[in-house]
Protein backbone atom coordinates (compact mmCIF):
# COMPACT_ATOMS: atom_id res chain seq x y z
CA UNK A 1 0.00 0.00 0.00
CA UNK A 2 1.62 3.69 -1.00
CA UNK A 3 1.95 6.23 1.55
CA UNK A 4 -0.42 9.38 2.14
CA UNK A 5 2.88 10.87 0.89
CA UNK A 6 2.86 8.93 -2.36
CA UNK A 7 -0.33 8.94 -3.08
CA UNK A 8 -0.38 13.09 -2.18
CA UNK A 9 2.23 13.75 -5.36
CA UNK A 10 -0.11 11.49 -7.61
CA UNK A 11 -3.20 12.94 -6.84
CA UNK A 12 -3.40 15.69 -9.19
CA UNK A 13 -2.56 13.24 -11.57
CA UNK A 14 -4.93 10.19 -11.20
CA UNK A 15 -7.13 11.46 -8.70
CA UNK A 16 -8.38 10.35 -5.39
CA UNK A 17 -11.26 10.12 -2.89
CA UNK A 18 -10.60 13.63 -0.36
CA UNK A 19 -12.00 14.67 2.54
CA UNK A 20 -10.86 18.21 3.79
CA UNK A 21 -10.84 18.97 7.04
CA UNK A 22 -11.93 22.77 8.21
CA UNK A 23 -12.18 23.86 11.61
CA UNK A 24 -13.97 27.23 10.35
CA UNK A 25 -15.50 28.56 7.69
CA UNK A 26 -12.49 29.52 5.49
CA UNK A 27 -9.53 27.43 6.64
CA UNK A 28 -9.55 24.75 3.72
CA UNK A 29 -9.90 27.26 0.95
CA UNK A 30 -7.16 29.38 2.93
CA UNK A 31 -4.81 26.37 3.33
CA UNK A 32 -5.40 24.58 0.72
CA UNK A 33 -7.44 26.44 -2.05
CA UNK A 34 -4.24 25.91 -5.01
CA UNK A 35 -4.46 22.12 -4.62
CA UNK A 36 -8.02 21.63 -3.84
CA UNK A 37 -8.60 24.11 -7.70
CA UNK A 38 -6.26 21.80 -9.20
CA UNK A 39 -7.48 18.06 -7.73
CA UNK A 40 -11.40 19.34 -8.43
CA UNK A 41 -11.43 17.95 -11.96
CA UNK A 42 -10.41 14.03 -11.56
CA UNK A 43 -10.83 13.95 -7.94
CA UNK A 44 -14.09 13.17 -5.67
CA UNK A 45 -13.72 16.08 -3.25
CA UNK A 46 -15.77 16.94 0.11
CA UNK A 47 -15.11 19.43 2.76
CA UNK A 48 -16.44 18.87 6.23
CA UNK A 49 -16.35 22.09 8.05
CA UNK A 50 -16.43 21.58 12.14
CA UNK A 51 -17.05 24.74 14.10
CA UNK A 52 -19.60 27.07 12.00
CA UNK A 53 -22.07 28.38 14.17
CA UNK A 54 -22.57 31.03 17.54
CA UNK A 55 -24.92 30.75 20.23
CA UNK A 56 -26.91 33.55 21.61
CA UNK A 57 -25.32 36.30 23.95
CA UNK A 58 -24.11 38.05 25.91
CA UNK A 59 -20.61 37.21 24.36
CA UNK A 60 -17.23 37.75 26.05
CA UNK A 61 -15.08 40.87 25.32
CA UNK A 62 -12.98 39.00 22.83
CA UNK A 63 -16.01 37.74 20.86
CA UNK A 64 -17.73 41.39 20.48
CA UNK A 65 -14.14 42.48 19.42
CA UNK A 66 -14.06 39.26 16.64
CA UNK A 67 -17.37 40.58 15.53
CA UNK A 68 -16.43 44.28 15.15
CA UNK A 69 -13.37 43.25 13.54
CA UNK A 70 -15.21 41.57 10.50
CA UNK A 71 -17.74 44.32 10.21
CA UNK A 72 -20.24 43.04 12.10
CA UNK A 73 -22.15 46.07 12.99
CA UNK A 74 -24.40 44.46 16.43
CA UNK A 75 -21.25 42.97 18.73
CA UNK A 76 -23.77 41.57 20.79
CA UNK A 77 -25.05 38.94 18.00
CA UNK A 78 -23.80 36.74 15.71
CA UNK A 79 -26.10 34.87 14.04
CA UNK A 80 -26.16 36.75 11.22
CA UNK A 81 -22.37 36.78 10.46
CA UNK A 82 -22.40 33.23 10.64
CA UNK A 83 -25.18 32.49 8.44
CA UNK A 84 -23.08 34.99 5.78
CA UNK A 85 -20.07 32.91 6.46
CA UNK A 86 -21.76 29.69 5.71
CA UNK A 87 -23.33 31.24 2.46
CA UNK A 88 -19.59 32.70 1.37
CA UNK A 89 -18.32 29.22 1.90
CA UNK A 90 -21.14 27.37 -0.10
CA UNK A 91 -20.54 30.16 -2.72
CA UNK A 92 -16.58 29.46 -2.73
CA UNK A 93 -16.79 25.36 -2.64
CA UNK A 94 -19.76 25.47 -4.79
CA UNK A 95 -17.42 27.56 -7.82
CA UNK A 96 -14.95 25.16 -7.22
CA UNK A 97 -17.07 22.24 -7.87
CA UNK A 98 -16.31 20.21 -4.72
CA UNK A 99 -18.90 18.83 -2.08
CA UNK A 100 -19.34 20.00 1.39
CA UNK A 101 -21.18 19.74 4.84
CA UNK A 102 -21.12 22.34 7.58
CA UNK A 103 -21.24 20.47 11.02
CA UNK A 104 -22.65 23.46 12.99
CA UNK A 105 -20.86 23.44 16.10
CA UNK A 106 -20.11 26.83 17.75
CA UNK A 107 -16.62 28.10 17.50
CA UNK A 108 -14.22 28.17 20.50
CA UNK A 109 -15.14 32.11 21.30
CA UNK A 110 -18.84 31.27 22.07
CA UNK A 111 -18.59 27.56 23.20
CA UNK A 112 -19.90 27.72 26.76
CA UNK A 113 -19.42 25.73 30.16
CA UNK A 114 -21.46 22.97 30.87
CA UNK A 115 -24.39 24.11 33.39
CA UNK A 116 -25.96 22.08 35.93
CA UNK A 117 -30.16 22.65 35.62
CA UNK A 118 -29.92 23.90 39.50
CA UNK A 119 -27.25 26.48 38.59
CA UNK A 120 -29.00 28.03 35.38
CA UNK A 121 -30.79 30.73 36.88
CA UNK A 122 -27.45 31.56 38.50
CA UNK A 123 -25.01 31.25 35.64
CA UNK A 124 -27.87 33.08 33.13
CA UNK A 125 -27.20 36.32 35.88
CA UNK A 126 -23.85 35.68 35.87
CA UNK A 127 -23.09 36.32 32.47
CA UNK A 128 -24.92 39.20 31.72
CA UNK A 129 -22.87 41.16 34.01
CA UNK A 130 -19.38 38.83 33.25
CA UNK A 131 -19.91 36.92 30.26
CA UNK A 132 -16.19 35.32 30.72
CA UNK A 133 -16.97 33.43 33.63
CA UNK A 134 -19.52 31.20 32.14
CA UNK A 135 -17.66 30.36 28.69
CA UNK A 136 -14.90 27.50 28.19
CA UNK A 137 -12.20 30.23 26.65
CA UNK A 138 -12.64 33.53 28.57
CA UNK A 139 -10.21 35.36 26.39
CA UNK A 140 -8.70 34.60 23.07
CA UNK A 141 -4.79 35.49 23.81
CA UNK A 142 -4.13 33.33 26.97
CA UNK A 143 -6.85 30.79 26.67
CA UNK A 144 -7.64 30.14 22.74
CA UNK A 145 -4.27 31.47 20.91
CA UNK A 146 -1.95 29.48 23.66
CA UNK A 147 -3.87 25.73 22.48
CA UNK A 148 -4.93 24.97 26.05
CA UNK A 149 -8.31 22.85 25.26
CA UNK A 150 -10.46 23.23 27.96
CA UNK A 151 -11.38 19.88 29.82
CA UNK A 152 -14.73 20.34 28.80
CA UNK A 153 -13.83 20.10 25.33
CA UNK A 154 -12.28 16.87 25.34
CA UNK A 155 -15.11 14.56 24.73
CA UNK A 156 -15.89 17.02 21.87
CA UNK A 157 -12.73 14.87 20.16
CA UNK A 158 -14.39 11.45 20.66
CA UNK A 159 -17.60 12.16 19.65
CA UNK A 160 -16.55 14.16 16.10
CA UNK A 161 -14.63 11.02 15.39
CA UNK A 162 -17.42 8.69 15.80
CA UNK A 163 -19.65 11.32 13.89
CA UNK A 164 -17.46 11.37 10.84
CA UNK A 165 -15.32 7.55 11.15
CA UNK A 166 -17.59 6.28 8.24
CA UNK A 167 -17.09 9.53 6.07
CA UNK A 168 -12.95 9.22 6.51
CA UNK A 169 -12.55 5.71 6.34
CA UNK A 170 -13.76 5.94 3.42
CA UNK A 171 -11.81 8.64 1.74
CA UNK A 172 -7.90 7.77 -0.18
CA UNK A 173 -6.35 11.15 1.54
CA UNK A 174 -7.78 12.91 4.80
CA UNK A 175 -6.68 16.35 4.99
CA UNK A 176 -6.50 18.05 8.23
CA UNK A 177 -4.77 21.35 9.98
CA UNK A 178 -1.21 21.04 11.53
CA UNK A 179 -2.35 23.69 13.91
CA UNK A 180 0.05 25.92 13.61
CA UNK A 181 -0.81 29.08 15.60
CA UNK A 182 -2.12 26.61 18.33
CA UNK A 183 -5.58 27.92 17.49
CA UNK A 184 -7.80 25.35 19.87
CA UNK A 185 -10.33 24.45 17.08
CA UNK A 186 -7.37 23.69 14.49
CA UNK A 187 -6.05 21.49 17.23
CA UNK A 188 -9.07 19.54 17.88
CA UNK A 189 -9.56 19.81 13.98
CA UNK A 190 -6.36 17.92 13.82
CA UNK A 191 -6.61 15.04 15.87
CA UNK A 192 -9.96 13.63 13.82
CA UNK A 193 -6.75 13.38 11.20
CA UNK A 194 -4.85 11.61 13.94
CA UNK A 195 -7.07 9.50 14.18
CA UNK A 196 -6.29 7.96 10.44
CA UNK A 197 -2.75 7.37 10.17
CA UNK A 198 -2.27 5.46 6.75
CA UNK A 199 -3.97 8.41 5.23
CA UNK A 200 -3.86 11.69 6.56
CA UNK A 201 -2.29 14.53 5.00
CA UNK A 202 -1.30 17.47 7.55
CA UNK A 203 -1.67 21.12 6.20
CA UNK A 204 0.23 24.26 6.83
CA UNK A 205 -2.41 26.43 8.37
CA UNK A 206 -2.25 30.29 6.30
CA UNK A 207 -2.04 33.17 6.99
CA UNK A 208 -0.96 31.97 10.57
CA UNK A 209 2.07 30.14 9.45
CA UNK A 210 3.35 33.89 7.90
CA UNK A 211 3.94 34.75 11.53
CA UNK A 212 3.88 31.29 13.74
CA UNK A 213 6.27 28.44 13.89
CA UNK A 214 5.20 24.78 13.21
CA UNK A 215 5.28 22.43 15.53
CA UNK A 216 8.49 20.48 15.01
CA UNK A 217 7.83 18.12 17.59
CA UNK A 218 4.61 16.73 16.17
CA UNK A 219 6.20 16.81 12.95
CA UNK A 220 9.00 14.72 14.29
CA UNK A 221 6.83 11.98 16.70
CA UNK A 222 4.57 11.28 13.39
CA UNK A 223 7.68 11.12 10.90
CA UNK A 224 6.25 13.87 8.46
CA UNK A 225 7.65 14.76 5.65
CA UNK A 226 7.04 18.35 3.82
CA UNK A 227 5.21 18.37 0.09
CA UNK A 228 4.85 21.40 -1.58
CA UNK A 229 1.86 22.80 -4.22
CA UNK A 230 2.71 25.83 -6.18
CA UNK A 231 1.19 26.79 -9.36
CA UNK A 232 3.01 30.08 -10.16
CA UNK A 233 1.75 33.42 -10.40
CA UNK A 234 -1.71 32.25 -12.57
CA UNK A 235 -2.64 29.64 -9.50
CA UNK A 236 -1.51 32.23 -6.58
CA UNK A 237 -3.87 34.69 -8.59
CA UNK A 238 -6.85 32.30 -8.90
CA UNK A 239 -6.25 31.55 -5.17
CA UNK A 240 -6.21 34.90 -3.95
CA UNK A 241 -9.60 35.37 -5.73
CA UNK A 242 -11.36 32.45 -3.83
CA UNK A 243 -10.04 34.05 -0.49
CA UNK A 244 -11.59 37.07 -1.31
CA UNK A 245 -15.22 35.47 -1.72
CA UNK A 246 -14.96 35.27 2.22
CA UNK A 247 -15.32 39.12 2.32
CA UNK A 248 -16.50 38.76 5.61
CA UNK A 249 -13.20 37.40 6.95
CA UNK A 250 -10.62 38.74 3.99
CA UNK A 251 -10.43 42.72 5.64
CA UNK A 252 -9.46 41.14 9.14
CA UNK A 253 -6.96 38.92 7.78
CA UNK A 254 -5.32 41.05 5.35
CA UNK A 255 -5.85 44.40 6.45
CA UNK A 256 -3.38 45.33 3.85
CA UNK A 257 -5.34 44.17 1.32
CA UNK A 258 -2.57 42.25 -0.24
CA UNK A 259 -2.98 38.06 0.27
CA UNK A 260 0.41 36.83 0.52
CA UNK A 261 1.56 34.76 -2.89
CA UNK A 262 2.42 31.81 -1.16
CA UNK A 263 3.11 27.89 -2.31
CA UNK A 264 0.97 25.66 -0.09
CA UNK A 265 3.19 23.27 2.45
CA UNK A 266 1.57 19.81 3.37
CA UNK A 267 2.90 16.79 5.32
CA UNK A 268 2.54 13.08 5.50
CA UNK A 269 4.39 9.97 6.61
């Protein structure tokens, strides 16, 4: 049997069954937007995006300020901004031809702590006043950023693998985030990968790995090797114009308004 590897440089050849792994609604195109444009026409391609919804408020401080920072005019809801994320992406995968499902599980900045019934009343008082104290990551810098999982997060794992074993074990290549920025959702992303060994296929998580280090470590435990996709200026181009159909995300990421032109990185045993 080839390797992920192997069958990774043949792909765009011969095709293959791939699932794409996206912790949010933007990451695969963002990551891996060249390769998936060039696999699209011999390949059977579906994205499975994990963490796509909000709940209801009051948010934390660092959830208003994600919601401001993509234009969001009310900081106190986000309903709507998801449900014009979910459209851009169905726009964007739809152009490219490829398949997709949107698992609508709330991101880390309004995932909140589990409840008992008797504290409710409480906790519902609690958070109008401090919002933080009744969510899983309080802050994005020192809880989300830094890749600490919260405890009550780590059944989360278990059950998205059982949810999607039959959808991976089915596919030739598995694509999933290497996590770099230590984003929490990229991490948890990443170990439904893990979890498929003879045919995962890590990627190198952009924009963040502009400014953030991989993790060598992992890269070393799990014997991964780099693989590179670049298609010249024409592919950078066409890539660049797919990013942009997530106008509600492109401003915040690329304030500049210039996407960096760069080759995608990839890894596999």
């Amino acid at each position: 049997m080839t390797s992920p590897l192997e069958r990774l440089g043949t792909a765009t050849a011969s095709g293959a069954r791939c699932v794409f792994l996206s912790p949010h609604l933007d990451d695969a195109v963002l990551s891996c937007g060249a390769l998936m444009r060039a696999l699209a026409p011999r390949s059977e391609i579906h994205v499975v995006t994990v963490f796509t919804a909000t709940t209801d408020g009051p948010h934390t401080r660092a959830a208003r300020s994600f919601l401001r920072q993509c234009g969001h005019g009310d900081a106190t809801d986000g309903s709507t901004l998801f449900a014009a994320r979910r459209e851009e992406d169905r726009v964007v995968l739809d152009g490219l031809g490829v398949s997709h499902e949107h698992l609508g599980l709330p991101d880390a900045l309004f995932r909140r702590r589990a409840v008992p019934r008797a504290l409710a009343g409480p906790a519902a008082r609690v958070a109008r006043v401090l919002p933080e104290l009744v969510h899983r990551y309080p802050t994005f810098r020192y809880d989300i950023a830094l890749g600490r999982v919260s405890r009550g997060d780590r059944a989360l794992g278990a059950a998205l693998a059982a949810r999607l074993e039959a959808r991976l074990a089915g596919a030739d290549l598995v694509f999933a985030p290497l996590g770099v920025g230590r984003h929490v959702d990229h991490l948890l992303t990443r170990t439904l990968g893990a979890g498929h060994p003879g045919r995962v296929v890590y990627y190198s998580d952009f924009p963040y790995d502009q400014s953030h280090a991989r993790d060598e470590d992992f890269l070393r435990r799990h014997g991964l090797r780099a693989w590179r996709h670049d298609e010249g200026p024409e592919g950078r181009a066409a890539k660049a114009d797919l990013i942009r159909g997530y106008a509600t995300q492109a401003d915040a990421l690329f304030p500049s308004g210039v996407i960096p032109a760069a080759p995608e990185t990839y890894f596999a045993a």
